[in-house]
C-alpha atoms as a PDB file:
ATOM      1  CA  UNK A   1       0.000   0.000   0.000  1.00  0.00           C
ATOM      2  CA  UNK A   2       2.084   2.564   0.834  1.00  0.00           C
ATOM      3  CA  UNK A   3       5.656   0.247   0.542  1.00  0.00           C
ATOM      4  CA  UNK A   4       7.721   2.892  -1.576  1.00  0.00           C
ATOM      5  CA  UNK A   5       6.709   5.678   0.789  1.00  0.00           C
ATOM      6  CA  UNK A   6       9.745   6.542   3.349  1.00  0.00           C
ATOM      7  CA  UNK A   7       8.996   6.481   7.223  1.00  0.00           C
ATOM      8  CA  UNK A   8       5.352   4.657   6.590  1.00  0.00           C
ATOM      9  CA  UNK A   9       5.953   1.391   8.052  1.00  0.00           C
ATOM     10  CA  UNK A  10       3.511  -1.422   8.967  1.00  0.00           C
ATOM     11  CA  UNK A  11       2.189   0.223  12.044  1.00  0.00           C
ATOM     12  CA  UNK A  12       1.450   3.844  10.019  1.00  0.00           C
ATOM     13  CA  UNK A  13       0.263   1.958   7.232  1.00  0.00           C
ATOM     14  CA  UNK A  14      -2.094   0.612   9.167  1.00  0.00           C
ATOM     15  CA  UNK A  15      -3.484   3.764  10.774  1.00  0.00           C
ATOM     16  CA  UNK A  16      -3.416   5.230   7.291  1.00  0.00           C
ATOM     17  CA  UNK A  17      -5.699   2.472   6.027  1.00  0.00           C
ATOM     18  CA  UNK A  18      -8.148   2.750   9.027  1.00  0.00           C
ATOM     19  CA  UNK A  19      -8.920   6.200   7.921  1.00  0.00           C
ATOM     20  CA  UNK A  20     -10.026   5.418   4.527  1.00  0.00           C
ATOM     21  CA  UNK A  21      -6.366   6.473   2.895  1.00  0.00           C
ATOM     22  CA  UNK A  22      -5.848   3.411   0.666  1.00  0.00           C
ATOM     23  CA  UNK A  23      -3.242   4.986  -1.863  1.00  0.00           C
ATOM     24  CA  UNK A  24      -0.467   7.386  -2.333  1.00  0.00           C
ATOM     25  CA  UNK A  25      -2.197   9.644  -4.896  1.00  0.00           C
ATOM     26  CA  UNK A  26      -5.131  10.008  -2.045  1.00  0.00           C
ATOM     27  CA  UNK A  27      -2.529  10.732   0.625  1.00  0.00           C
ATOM     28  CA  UNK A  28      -0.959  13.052  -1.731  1.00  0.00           C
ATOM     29  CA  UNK A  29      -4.790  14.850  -2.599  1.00  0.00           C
ATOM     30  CA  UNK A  30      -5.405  15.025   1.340  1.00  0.00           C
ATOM     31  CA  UNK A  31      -1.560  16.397   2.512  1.00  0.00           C
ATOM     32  CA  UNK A  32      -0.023  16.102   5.661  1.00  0.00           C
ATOM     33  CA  UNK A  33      -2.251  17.576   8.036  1.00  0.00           C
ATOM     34  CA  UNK A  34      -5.484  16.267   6.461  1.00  0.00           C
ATOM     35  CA  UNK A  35      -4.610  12.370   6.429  1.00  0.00           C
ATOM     36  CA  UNK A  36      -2.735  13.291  10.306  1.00  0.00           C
ATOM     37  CA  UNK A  37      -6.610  14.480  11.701  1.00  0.00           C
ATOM     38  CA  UNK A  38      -7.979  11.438   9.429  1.00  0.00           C
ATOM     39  CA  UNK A  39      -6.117   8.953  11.537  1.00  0.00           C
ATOM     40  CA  UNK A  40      -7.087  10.720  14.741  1.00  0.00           C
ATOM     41  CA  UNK A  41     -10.394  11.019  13.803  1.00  0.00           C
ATOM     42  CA  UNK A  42     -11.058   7.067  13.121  1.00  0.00           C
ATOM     43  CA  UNK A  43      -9.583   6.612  16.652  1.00  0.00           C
ATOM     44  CA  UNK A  44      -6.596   6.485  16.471  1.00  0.00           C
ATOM     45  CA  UNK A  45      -4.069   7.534  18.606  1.00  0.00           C
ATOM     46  CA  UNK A  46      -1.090   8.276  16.855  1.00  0.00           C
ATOM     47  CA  UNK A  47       2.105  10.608  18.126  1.00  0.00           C
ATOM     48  CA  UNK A  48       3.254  13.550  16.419  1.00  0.00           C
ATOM     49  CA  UNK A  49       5.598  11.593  14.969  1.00  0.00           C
ATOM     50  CA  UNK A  50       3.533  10.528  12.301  1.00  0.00           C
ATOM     51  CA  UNK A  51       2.753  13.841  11.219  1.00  0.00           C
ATOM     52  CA  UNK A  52       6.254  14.283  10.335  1.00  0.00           C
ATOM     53  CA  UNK A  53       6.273  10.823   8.850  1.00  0.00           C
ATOM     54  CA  UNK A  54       3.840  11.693   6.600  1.00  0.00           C
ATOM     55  CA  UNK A  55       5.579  14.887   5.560  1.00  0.00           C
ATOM     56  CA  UNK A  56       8.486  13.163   5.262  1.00  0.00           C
ATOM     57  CA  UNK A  57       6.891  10.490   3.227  1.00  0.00           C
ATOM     58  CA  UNK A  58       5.472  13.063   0.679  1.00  0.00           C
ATOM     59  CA  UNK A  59       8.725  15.108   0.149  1.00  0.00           C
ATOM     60  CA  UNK A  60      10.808  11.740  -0.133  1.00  0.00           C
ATOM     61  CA  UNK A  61      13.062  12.759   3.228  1.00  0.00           C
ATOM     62  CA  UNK A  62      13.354  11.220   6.438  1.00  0.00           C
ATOM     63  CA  UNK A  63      11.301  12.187   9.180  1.00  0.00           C
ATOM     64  CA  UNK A  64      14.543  13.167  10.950  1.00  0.00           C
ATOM     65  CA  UNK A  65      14.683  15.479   8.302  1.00  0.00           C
ATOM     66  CA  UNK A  66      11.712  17.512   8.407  1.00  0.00           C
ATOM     67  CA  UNK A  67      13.235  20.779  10.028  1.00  0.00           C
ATOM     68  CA  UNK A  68      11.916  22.893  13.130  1.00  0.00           C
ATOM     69  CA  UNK A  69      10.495  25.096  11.337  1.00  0.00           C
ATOM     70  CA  UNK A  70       8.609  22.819   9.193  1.00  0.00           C
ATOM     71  CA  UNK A  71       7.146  20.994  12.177  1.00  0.00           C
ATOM     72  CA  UNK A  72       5.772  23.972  13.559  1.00  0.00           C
ATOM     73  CA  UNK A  73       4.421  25.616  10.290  1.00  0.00           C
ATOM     74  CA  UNK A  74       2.577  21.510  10.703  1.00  0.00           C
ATOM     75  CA  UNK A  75       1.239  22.391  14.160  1.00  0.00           C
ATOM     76  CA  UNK A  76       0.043  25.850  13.267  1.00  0.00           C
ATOM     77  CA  UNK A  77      -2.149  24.259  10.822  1.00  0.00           C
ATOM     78  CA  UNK A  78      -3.414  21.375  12.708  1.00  0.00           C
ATOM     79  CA  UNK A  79      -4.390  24.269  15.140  1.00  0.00           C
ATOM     80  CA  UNK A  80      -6.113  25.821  12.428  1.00  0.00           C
ATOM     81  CA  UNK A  81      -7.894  22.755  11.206  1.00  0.00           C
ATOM     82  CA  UNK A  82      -9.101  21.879  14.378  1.00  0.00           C
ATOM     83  CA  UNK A  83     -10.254  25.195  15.160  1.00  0.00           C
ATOM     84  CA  UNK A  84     -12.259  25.324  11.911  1.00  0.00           C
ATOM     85  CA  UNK A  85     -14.045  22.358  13.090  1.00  0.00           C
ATOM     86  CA  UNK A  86     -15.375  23.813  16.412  1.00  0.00           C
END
């Protein structure tokens, strides 16, 4: 499923398939932050180091990789998401 994605093992795979994301192209159309609340939102619990996984995985770099900045530009708009939904 999502094999030649880096950082999306088994276990995010898995999480990434709960929520209804059954290809890269729909990962892709959804971004980060999207397919991140998806996976909350179908119960799971993942960390925030699947956010980073998932950027990671759509850029082609490790999640190592994904710089400080980046990861909070990510958890400005998760904020903003989440707000929009209240």
């Amino acid at each position: 499923m999502f094999h030649k994605l880096r950082n999306l093992g088994m276990a995010s795979s898995q999480m990434l398939y709960f929520a209804g994301i059954r290809s890269e192209d729909q990962l892709r159309a959804m971004g980060t932050v999207a397919a991140y609340l998806a996976v909350t939102k179908a119960g799971c619990s993942p960390s925030l180091n699947l956010l980073w996984a998932i950027e990671g995985a759509l850029t082609d770099r490790d999640w190592t990789d994904v710089s400080r900045n980046e990861r909070t530009s990510l958890l400005f708009q998760l904020d903003d998401y989440e707000q929009g939904e209240k």
